[in-house]
Protein backbone atom coordinates (compact mmCIF):
# COMPACT_ATOMS: atom_id res chain seq x y z
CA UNK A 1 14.34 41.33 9.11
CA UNK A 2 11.02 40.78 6.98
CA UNK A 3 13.31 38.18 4.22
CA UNK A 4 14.64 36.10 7.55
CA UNK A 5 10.67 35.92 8.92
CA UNK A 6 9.57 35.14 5.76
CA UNK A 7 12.24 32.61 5.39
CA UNK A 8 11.54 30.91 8.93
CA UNK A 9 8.05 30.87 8.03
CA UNK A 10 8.42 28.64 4.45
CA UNK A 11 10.75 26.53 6.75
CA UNK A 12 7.97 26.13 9.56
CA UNK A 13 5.45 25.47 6.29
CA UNK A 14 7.02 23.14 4.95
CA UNK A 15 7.88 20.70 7.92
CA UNK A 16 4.47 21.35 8.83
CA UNK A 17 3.19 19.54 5.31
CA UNK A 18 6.04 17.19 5.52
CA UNK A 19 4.49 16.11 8.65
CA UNK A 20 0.91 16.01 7.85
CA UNK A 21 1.86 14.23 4.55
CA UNK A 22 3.58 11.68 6.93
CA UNK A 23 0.93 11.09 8.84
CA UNK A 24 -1.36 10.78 6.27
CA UNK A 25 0.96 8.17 4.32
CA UNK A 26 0.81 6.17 7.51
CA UNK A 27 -2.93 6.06 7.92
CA UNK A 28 -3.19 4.86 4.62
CA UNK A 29 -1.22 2.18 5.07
CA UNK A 30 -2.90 1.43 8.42
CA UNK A 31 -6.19 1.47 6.91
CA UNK A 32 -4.88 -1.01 4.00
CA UNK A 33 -3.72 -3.43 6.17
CA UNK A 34 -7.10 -3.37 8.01
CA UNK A 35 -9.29 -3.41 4.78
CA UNK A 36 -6.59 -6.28 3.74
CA UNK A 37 -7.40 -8.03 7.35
CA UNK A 38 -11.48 -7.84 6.65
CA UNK A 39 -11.01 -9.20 3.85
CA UNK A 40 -9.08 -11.99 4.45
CA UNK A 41 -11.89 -13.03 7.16
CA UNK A 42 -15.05 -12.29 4.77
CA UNK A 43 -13.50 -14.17 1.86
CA UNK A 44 -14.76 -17.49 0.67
CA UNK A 45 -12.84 -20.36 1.12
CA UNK A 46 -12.39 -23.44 -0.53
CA UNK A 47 -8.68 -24.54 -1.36
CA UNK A 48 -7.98 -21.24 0.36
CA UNK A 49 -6.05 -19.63 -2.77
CA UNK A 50 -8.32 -16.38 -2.70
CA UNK A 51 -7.51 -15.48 0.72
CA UNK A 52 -3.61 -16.03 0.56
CA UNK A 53 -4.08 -14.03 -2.82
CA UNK A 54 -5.41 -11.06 -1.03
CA UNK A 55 -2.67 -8.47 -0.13
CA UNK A 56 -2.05 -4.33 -1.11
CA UNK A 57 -1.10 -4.55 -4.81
CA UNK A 58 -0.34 -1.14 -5.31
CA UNK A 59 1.00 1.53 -3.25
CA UNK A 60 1.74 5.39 -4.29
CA UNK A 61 5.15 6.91 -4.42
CA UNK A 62 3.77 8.97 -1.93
CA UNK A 63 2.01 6.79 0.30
CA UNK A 64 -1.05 8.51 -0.13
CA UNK A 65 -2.69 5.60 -1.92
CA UNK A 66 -2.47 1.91 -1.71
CA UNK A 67 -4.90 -0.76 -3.35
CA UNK A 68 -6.11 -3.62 -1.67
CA UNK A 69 -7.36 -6.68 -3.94
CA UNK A 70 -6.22 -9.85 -5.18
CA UNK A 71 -5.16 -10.75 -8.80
CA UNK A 72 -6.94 -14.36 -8.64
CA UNK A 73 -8.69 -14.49 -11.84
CA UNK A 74 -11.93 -15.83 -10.43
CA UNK A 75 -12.12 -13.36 -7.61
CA UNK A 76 -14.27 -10.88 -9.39
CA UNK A 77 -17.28 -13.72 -9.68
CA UNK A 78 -16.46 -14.46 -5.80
CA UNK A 79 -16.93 -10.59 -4.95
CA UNK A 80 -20.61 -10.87 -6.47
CA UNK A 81 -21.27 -13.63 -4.98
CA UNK A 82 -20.29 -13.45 -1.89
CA UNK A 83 -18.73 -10.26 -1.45
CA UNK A 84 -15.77 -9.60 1.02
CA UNK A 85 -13.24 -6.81 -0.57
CA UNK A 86 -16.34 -4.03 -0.37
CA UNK A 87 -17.73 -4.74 3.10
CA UNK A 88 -14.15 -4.53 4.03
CA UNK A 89 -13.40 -0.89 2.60
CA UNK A 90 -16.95 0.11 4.27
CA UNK A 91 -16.39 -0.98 7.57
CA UNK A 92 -12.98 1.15 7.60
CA UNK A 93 -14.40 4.13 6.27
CA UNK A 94 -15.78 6.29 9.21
CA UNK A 95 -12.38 5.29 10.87
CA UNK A 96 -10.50 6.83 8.13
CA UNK A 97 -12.36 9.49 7.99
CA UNK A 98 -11.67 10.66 11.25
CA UNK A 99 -8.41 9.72 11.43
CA UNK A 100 -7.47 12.14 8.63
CA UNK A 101 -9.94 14.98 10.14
CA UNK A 102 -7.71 14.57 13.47
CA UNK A 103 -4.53 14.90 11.64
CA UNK A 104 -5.45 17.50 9.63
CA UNK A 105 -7.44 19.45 13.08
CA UNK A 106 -4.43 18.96 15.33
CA UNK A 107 -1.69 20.17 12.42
């Protein structure tokens, strides 16, 4: 009786993180696409190569990570000048934030 508790309980774990990890994946990816979004609008423009450039280069396996950025070689310079990827990231922070605190509350 204990074993088949015990049992039911790893089960109930484990789609419990399977869930949660889910969730997480996808608000990582939301959040990308937003930061990608922001930074599309703050970028300088001039032939208008920098802002088509900008995308997620990089995503985890696991979804739990993604990179926004651009691999223009000149867009380093741009980001001191006039910078676009940062204030991006910033302005989706809190959002994030709570968005993971609420998956991980209501799990």
């Amino acid at each position: 009786m204990a074993l088949k508790k015990a049992k039911e309980l790893n089960k109930e774990l484990d789609t419990y993180q399977e869930r949660v990890e889910r969730e997480i994946a996808a608000e990582v990816q939301a959040t990308a696409l937003r930061i990608e979004s922001g930074a599309k609008k703050r970028a300088p423009v001039d032939t208008g190569r920098l802002r088509a450039s900008i995308g997620i280069l990089e995503r985890a396996l696991n979804g739990k990570e993604a990179v926004v950025g651009t691999r223009v070689e000149y867009a380093p310079e741009q980001e001191r000048r006039s910078p676009y990827l940062e204030p991006a990231a910033q302005e989706n922070k809190e959002q994030f934030e709570a968005a993971l605190a609420k998956i991980i509350k209501e799990k």
